[in-house]
N, C-alpha and C. Protein backbone atom coordinates (compact mmCIF):
# COMPACT_ATOMS: atom_id res chain seq x y z
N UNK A 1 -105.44 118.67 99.15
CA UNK A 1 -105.19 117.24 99.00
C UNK A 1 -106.43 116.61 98.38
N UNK A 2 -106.56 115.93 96.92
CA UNK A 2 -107.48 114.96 96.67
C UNK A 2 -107.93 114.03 97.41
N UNK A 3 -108.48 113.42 97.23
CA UNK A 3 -109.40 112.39 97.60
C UNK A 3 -108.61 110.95 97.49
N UNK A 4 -107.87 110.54 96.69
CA UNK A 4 -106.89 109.79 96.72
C UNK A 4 -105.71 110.11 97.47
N UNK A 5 -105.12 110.99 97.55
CA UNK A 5 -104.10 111.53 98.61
C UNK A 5 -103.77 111.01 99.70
N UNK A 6 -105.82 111.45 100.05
CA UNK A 6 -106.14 111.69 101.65
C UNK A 6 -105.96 110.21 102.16
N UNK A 7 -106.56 108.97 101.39
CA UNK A 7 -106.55 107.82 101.58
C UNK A 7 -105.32 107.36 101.41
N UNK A 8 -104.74 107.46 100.95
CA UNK A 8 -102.95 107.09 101.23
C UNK A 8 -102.35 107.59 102.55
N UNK A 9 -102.64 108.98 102.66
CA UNK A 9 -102.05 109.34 104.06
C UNK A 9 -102.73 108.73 104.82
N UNK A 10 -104.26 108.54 105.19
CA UNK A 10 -104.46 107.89 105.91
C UNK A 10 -103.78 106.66 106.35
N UNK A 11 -104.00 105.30 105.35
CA UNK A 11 -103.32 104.19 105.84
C UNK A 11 -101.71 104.40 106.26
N UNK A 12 -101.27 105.24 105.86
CA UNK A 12 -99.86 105.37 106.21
C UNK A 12 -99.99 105.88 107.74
N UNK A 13 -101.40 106.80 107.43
CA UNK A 13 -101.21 107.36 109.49
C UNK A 13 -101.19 106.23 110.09
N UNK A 14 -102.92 105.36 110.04
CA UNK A 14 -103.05 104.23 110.36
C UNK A 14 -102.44 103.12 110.44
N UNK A 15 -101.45 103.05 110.14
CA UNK A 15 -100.33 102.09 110.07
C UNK A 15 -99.22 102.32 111.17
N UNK A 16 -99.06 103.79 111.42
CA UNK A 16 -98.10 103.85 112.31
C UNK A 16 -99.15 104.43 113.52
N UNK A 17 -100.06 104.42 113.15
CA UNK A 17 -101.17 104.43 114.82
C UNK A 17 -101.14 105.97 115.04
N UNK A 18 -101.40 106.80 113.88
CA UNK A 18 -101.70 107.94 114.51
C UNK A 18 -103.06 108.44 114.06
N UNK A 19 -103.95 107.45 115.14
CA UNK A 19 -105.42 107.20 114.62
C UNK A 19 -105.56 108.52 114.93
N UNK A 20 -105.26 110.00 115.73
CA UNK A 20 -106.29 111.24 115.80
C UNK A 20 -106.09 111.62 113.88
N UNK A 21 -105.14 111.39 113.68
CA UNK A 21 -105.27 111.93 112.36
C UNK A 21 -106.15 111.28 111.15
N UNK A 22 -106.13 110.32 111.58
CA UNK A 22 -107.16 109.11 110.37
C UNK A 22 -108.73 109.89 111.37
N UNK A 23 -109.05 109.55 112.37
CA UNK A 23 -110.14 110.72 112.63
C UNK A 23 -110.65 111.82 111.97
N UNK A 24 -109.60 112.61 112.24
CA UNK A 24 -109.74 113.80 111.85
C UNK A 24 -110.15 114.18 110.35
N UNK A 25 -110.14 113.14 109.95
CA UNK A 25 -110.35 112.67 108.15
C UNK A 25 -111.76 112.19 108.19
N UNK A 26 -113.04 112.11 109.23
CA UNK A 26 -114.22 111.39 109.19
C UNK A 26 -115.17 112.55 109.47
N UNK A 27 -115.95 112.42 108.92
CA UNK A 27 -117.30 112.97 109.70
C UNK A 27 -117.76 112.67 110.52
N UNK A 28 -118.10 113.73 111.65
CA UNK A 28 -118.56 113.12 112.75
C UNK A 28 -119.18 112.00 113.17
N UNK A 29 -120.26 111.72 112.27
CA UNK A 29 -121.25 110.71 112.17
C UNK A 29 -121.42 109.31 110.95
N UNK A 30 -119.75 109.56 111.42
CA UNK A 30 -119.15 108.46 110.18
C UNK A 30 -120.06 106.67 110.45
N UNK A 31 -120.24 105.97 109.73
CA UNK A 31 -120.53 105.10 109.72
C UNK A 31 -119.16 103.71 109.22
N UNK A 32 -118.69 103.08 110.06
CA UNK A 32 -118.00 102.44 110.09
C UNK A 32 -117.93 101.03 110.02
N UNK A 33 -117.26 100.06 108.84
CA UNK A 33 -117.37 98.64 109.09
C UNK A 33 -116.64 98.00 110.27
N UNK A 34 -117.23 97.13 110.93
CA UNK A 34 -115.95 97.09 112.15
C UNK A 34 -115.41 95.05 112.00
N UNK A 35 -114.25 95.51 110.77
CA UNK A 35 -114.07 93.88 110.37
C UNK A 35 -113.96 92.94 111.62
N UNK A 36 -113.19 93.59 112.88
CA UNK A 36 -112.89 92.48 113.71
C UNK A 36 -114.13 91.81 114.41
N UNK A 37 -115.47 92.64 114.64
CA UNK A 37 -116.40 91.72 115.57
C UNK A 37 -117.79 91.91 114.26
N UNK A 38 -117.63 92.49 113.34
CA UNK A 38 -118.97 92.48 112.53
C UNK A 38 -120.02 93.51 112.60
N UNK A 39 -120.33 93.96 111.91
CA UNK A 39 -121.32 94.95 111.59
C UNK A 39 -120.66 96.33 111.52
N UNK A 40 -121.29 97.25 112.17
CA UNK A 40 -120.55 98.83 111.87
C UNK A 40 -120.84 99.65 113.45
N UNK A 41 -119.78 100.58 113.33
CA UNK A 41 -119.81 101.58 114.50
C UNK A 41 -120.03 102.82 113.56
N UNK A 42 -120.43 103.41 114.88
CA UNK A 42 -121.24 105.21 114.40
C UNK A 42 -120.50 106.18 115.04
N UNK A 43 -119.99 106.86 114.63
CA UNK A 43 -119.35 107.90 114.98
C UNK A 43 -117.93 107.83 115.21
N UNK A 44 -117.26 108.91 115.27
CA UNK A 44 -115.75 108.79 115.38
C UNK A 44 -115.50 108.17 116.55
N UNK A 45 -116.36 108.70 117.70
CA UNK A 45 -115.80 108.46 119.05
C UNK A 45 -115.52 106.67 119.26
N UNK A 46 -116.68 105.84 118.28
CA UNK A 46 -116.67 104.68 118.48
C UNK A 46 -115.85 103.88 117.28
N UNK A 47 -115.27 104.70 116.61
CA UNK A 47 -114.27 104.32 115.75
C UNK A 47 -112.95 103.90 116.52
N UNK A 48 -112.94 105.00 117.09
CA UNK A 48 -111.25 105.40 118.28
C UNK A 48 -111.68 104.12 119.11
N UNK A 49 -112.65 103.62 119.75
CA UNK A 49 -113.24 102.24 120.75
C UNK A 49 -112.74 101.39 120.17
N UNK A 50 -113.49 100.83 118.77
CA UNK A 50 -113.20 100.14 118.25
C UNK A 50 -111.69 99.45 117.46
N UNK A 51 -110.94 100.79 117.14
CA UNK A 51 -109.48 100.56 117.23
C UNK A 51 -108.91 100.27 118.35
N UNK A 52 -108.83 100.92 119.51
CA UNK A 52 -108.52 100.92 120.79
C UNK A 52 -109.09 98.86 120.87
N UNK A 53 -109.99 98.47 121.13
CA UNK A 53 -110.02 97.27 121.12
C UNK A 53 -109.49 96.18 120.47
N UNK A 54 -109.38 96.31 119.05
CA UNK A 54 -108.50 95.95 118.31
C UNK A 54 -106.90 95.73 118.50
N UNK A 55 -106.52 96.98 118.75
CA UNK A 55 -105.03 97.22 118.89
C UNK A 55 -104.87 96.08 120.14
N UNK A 56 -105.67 96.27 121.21
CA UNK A 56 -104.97 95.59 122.41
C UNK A 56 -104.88 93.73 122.14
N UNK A 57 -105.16 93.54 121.00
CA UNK A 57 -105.53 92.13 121.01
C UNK A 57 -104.58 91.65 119.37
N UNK A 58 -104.45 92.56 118.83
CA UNK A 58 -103.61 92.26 117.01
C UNK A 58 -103.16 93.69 116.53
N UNK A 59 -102.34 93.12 115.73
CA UNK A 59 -101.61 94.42 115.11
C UNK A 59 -101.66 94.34 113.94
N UNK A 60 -102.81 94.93 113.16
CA UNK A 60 -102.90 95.12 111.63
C UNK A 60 -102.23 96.18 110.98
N UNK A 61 -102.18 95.50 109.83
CA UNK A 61 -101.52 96.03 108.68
C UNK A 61 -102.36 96.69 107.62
N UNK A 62 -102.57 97.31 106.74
CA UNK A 62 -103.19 97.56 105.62
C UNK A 62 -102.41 98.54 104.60
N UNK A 63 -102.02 97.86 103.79
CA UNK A 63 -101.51 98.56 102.74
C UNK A 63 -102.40 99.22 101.08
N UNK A 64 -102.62 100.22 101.15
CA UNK A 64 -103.20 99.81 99.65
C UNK A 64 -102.32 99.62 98.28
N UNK A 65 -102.86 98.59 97.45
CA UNK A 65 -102.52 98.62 96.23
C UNK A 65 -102.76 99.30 95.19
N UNK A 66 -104.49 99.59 95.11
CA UNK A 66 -104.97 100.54 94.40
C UNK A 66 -106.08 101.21 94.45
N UNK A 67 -105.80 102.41 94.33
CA UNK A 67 -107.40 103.37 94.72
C UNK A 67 -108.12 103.86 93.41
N UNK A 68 -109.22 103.31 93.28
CA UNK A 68 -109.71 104.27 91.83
C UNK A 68 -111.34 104.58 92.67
N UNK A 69 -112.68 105.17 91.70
CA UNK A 69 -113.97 105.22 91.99
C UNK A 69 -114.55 104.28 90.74
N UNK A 70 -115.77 103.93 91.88
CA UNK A 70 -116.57 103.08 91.12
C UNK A 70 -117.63 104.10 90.23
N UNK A 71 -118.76 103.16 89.94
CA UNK A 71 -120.04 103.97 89.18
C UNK A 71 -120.46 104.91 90.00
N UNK A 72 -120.96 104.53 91.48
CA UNK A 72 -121.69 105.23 92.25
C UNK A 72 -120.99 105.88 92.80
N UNK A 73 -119.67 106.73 92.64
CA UNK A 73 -118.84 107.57 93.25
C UNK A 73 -118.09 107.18 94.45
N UNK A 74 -118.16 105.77 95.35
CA UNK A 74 -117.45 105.85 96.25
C UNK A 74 -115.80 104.94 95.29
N UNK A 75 -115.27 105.29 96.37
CA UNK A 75 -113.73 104.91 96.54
C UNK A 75 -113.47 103.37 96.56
N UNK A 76 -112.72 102.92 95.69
CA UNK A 76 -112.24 101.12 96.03
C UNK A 76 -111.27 101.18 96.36
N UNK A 77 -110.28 100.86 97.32
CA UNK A 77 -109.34 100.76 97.52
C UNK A 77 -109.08 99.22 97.89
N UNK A 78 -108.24 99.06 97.24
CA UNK A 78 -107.44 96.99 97.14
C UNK A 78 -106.14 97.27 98.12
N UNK A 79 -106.73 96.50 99.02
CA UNK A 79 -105.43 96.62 99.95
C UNK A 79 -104.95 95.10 100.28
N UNK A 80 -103.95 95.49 100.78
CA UNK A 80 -103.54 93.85 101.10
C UNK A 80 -103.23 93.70 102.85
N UNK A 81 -103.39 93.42 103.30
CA UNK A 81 -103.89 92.87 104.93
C UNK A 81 -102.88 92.16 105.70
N UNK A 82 -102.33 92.10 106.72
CA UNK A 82 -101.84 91.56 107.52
C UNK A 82 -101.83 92.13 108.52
N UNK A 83 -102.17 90.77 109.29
CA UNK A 83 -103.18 90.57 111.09
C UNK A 83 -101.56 89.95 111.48
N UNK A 84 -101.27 90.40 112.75
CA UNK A 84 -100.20 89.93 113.36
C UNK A 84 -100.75 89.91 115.08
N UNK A 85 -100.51 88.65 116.12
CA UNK A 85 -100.63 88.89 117.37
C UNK A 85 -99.64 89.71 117.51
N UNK A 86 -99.58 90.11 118.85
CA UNK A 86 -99.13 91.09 119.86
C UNK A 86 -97.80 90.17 120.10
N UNK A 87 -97.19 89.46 119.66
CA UNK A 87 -95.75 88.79 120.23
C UNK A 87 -95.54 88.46 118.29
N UNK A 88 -96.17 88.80 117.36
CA UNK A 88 -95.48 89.06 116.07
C UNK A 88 -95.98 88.23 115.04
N UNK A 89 -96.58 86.77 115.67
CA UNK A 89 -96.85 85.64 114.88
C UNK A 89 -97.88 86.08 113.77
N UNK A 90 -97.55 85.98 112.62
CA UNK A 90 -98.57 86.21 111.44
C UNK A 90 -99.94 85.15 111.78
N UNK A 91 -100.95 86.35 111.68
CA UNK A 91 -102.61 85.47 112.29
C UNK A 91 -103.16 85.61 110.51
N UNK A 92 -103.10 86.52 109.97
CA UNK A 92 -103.64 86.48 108.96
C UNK A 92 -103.17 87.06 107.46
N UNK A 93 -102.95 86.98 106.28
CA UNK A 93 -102.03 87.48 104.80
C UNK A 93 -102.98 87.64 104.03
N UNK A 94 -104.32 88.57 103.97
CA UNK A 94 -104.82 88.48 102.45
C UNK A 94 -105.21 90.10 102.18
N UNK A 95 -105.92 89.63 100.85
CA UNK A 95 -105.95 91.32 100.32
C UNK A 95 -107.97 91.40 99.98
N UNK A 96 -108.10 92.52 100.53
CA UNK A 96 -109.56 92.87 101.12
C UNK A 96 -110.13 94.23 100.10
N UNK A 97 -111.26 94.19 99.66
CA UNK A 97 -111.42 95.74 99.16
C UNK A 97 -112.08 96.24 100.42
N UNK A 98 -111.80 98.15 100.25
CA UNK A 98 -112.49 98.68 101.30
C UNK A 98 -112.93 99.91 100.44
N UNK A 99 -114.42 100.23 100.75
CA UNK A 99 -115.29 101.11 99.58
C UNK A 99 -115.37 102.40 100.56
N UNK A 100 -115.44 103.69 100.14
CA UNK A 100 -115.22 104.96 100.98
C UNK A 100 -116.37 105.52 100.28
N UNK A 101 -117.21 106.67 101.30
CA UNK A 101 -118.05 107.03 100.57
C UNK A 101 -117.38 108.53 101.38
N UNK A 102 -117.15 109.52 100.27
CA UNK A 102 -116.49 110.96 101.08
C UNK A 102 -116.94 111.90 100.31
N UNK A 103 -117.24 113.07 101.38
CA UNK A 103 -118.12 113.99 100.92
C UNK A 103 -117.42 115.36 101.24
N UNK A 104 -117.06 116.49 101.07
CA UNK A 104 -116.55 117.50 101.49
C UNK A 104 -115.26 117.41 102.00
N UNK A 105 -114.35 115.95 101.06
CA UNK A 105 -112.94 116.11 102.01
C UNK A 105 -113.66 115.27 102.90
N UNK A 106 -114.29 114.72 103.60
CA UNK A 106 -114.41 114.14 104.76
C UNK A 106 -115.31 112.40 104.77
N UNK A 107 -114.43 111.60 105.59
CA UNK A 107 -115.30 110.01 105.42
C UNK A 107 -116.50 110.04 106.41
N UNK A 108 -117.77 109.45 105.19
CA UNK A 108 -118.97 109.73 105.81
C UNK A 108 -119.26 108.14 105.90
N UNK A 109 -118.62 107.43 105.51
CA UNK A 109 -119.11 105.58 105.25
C UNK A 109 -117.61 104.63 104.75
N UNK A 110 -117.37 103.64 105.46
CA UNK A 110 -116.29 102.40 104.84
C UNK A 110 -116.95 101.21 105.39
N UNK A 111 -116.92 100.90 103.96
CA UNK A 111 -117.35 98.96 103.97
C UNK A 111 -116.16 98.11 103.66
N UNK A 112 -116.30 97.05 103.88
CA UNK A 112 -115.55 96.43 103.61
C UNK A 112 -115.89 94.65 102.74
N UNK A 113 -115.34 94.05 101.71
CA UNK A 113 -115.53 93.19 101.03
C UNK A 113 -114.55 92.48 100.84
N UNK A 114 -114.50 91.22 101.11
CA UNK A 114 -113.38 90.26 101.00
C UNK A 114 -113.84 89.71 99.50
């Protein structure tokens, strides 16, 4: 599976919440943007936290539109976003880039840029 592939299956895992598999796609010592409270988490284990916290409070969406690489080799992916509470009400509708930095098949870094 390419490198573009992998990031499609991902959000498609991630979408239907089968975060061991979006995991299983990181390097251990992944470095992570964490959009809902700011700044970044380290490691998978605090990836799975950080979703796990998330989930119990909104139900995001992320679709991508388009994946290409920049100059410096990481990944852009244009996705488009939707934040929903936990009883359905649309909290949020926009479209976000998210930059991948992957090394061996595996995510070592995601930022994120509105």
């Amino acid at each position: 599976m390419d490198e573009i592939e992998m990031l499609r299956t991902m959000y498609s895992d991630f979408n239907a919440r089968r975060i061991e598999a979006v995991l299983a796609r990181m390097n251990p010592e992944v470095v992570w943007a964490n959009g809902m409270e700011g700044g970044y988490v380290h490691g998978v284990d605090a990836v799975r936290e950080y979703w796990q916290r998330q989930f119990a409070i909104i139900d995001p969406n992320v679709e991508p539109m388009s994946i290409d690489r920049d100059a410096d080799g990481r990944f852009r992916v244009r996705v488009h976003q939707t934040v929903r509470d936990l009883e359905g009400k649309l909290v949020l509708d926009t479209e976000v880039r998210h930059f991948y930095t992957i090394n061996t098949s595996f995510i070592e870094r995601m930022d994120i840029n509105s």
